[in-house]
Each structure stands twice: as C-alpha cells, then as structure tokens.
Protein backbone atom coordinates (compact mmCIF):
# COMPACT_ATOMS: atom_id res chain seq x y z
CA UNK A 1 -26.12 -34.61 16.79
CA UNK A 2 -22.29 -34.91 17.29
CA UNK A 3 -22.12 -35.03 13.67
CA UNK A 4 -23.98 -32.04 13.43
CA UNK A 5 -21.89 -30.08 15.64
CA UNK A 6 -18.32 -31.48 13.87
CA UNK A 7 -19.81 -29.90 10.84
CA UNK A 8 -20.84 -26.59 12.62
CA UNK A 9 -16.89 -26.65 13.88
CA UNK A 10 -15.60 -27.40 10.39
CA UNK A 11 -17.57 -24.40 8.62
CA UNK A 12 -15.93 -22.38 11.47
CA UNK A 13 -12.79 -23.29 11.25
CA UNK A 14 -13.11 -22.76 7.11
CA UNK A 15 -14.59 -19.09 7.62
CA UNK A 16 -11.76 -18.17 9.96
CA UNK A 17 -9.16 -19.68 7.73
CA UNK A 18 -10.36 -17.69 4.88
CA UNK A 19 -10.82 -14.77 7.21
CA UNK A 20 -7.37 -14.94 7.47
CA UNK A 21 -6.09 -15.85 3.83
CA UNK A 22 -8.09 -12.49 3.00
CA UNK A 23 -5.74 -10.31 4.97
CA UNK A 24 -2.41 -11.77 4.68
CA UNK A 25 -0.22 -9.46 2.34
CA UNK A 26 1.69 -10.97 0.16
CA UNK A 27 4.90 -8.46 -1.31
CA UNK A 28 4.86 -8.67 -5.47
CA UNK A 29 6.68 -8.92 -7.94
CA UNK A 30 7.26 -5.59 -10.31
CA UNK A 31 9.16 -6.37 -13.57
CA UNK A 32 11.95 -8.51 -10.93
CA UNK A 33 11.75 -5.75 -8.39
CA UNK A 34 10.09 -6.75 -5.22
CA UNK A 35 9.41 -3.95 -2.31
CA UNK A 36 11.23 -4.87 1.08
CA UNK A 37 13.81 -7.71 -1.06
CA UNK A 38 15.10 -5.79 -4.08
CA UNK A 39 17.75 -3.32 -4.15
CA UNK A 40 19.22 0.20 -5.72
CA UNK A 41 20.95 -1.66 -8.23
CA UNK A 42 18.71 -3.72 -9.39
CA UNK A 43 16.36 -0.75 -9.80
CA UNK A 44 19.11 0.56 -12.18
CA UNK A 45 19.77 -2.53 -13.84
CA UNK A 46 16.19 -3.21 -14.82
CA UNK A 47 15.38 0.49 -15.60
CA UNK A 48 18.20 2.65 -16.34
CA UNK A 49 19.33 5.51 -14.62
CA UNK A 50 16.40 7.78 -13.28
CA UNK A 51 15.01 11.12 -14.96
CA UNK A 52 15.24 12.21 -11.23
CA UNK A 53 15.90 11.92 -8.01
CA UNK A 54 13.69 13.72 -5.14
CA UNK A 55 12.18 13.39 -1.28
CA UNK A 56 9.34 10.66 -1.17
CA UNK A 57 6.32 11.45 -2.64
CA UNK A 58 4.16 9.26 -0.73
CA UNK A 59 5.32 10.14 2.63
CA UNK A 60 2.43 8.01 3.71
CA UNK A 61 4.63 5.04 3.43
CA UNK A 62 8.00 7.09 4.00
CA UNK A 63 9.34 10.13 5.58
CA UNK A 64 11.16 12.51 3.64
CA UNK A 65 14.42 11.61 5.16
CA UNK A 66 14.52 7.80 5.27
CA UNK A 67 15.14 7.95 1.78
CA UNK A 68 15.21 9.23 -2.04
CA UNK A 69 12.96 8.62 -4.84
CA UNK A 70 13.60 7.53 -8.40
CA UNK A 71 11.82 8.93 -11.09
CA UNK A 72 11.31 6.89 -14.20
CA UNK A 73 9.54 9.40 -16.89
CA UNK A 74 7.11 7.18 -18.93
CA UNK A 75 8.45 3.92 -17.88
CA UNK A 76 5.23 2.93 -15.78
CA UNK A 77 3.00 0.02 -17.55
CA UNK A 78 -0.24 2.32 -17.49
CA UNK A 79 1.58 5.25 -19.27
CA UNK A 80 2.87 7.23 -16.56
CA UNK A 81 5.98 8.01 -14.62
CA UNK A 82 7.71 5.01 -12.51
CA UNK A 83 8.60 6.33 -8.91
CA UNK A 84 10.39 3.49 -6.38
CA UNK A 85 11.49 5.05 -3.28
CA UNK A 86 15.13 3.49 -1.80
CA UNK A 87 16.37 3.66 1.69
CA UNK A 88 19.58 5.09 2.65
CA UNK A 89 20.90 1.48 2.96
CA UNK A 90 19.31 0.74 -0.73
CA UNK A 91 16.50 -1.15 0.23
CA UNK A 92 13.37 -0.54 -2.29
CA UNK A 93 10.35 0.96 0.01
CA UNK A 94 7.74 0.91 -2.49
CA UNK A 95 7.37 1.39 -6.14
CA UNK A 96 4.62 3.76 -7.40
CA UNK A 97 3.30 3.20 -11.17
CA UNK A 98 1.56 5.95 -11.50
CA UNK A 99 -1.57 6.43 -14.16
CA UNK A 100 -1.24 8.97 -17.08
CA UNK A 101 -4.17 9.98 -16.51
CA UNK A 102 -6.44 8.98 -13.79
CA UNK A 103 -8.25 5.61 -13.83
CA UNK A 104 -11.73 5.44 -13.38
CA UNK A 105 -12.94 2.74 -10.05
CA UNK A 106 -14.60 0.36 -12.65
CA UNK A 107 -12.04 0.18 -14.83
CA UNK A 108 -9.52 -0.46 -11.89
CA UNK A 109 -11.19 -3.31 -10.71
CA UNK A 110 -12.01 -5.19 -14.09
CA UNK A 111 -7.97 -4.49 -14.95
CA UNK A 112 -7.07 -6.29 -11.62
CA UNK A 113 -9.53 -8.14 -10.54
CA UNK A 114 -12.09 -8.26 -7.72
CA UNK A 115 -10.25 -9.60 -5.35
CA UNK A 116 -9.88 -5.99 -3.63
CA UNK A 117 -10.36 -4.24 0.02
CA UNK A 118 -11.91 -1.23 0.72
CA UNK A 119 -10.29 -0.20 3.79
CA UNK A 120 -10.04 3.88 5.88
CA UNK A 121 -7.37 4.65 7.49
CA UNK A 122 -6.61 8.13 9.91
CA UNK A 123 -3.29 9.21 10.46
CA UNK A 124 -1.51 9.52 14.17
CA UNK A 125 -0.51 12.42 14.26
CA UNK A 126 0.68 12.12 18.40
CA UNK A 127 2.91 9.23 17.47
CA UNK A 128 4.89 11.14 14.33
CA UNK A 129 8.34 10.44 14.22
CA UNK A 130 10.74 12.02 11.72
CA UNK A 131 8.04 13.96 9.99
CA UNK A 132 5.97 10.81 9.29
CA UNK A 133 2.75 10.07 11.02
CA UNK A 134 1.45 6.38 10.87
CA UNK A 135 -1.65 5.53 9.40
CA UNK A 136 -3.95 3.09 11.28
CA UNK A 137 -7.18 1.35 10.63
CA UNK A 138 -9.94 3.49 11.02
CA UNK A 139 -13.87 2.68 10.09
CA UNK A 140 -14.02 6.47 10.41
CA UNK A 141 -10.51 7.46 8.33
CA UNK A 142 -10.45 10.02 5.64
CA UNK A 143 -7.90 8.23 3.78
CA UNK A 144 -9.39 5.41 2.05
CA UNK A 145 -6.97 2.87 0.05
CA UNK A 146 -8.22 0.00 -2.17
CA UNK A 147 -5.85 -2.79 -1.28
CA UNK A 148 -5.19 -6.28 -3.33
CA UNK A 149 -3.50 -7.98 -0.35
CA UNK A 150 -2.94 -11.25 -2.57
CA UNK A 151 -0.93 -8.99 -4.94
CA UNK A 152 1.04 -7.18 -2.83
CA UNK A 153 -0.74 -3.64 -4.36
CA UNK A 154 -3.01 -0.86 -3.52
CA UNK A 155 -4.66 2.07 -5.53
CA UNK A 156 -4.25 5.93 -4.08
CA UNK A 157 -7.18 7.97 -4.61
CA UNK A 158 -7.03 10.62 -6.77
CA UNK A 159 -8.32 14.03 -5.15
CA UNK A 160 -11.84 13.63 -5.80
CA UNK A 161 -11.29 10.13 -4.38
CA UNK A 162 -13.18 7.90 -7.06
CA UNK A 163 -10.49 7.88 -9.48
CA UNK A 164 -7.34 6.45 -8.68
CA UNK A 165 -3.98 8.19 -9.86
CA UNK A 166 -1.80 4.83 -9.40
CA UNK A 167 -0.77 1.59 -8.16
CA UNK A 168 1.47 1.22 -5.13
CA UNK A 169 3.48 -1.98 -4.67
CA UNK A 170 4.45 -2.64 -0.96
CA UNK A 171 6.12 -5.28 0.72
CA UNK A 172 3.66 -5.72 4.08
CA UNK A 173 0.00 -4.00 4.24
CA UNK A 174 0.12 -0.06 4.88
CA UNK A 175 -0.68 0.97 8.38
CA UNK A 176 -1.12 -0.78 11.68
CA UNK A 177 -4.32 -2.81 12.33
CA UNK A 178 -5.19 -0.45 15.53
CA UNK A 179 -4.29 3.04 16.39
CA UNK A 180 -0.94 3.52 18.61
CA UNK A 181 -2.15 3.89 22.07
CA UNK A 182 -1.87 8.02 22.12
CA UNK A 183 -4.45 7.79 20.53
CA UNK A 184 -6.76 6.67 22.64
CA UNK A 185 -5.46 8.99 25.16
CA UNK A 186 -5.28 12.12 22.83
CA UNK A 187 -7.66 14.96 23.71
CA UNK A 188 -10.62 15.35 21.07
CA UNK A 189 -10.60 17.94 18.38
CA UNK A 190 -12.89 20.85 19.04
C-alpha cells in the first residue's frame, strides 16, 4: 500500500514538473540577436543599416513611444521584411520575421514543430498606460497567439485568424497570466 501511494506521489510530482517545463519561456536566439539581451548595435552589425525606421508595429508588445522600429526589407528567413523594435536605451524588444505571404496553420506547425500553445488573450484596456493596454490570459480573449514557449516564439494571426502573417521572438511570454485587478472591478459592456 505505501508503495502504492509513493508511486501515486511520484506521477504527481512528474505531471506538475512537466506542467511547469510546458510554460516556462525561454528568450531565443535570432541570427545572434536575442530579445531582452541584445542591443542597437548589434542589430546593425548583424544586419546593416535599416530600410526604415518607424513607431512599433506590434504595439501589443510595445507602445508607440517606448521605442522605434527597424525595418529590414527582405531580410526575414521566410521571405519577408525583418522588423526588431529597440528601446530608447537600445535594448531589442522583440524581433518580428514577418511571412511574404501568409503561412497556412499546418504548414506552421510541421515548419516548427508541435511543441506549440494555443492560448486567448483580452486586452486591459482600464490599466493602459502610455497608449499600451496589457494583454492578459483570457479563455474568452479575441486575440489568440500560438506560442512555442521552449523557443522563445509565437505566431500573430493573420486577419482571418487561421493564417499566420509572422513569427515574433520575445524575451519572456506575452501578457500577464491573470487580468490586472480593474478588471475585475470594471463595469460590464452593454
């Protein structure tokens, strides 16, 4: 019986462990640029100097005025543009390789493995600071991401939200893991 019950404890104690392992985000690696450790400069060094420079285009993951985004025409690997957002301070925010055209669910997940989350998130709009409102985990969100939390990445929907229009690289997982306590106190939409 007590053996019984030590082997109950170890399947536990394996399930929550892997529980675990399954969200843990790990920040990748992107041609030597990695998303919360890499720099300005080594964005230059390893790409050149940009096409363009403009306000975040995912201002999802960063407000318009935290920092500037540097467009790489045709330098992504799937054919598209290569957009890495940089903090005032030079810090690299996230790095977008976008798709040149968009990529089909299947073929997403047989390039990258299956490995993936499907997870909603809702924006909080009553905790928006600096024109930037943070997404949270939501089993009722209308944004739904397809995250790779072992490789640092997710997809963004394209509009019809099968296809995906690119691959984000970020150095912690996007959003909070519940919704900011206005939230809960916000009146409901009529």
């Amino acid at each position: 019986m007590m053996r019984n019950l030590y082997r109950q404890l170890g399947i536990a104690i394996l399930c929550a462990t892997m529980a675990s392992a399954q969200t843990a985000w790990k920040a990748s690696n992107y041609h030597g640029l990695t998303a919360g450790k890499s720099n300005k400069a080594a964005v230059t060094k390893a790409f050149g100097e940009p096409s363009e420079t403009r306000k975040p285009s995912l201002t999802a993951f960063a407000n318009e005025a935290c920092c500037e985004e540097l467009v790489f025409r045709g330098k992504g690997d799937n054919g598209g543009d290569l957009s890495i957002a940089v903090r005032k301070n030079g810090s690299v925010v996230y790095i977008l390789d976008q798709f040149k055209s968009a990529m089909p669910r299947s073929t997403a997940y047989r390039k990258y493995g299956k490995d993936w989350h499907d997870r909603a998130y809702s924006a909080a709009k009553c905790a928006e600071r600096a024109g930037i409102a943070p997404l949270y985990r939501d089993a009722n969100g209308s944004v739904e991401l397809v995250e790779y939390p072992d490789k640092g990445i997710l997809f963004w929907p394209s509009s019809n939200g099968y296809d995906f229009f690119g691959v984000v690289y970020l150095a912690s997982a996007p959003g909070l893991a519940k919704p900011p306590a206005c939230v809960k106190t916000a009146a409901p939409k009529k």
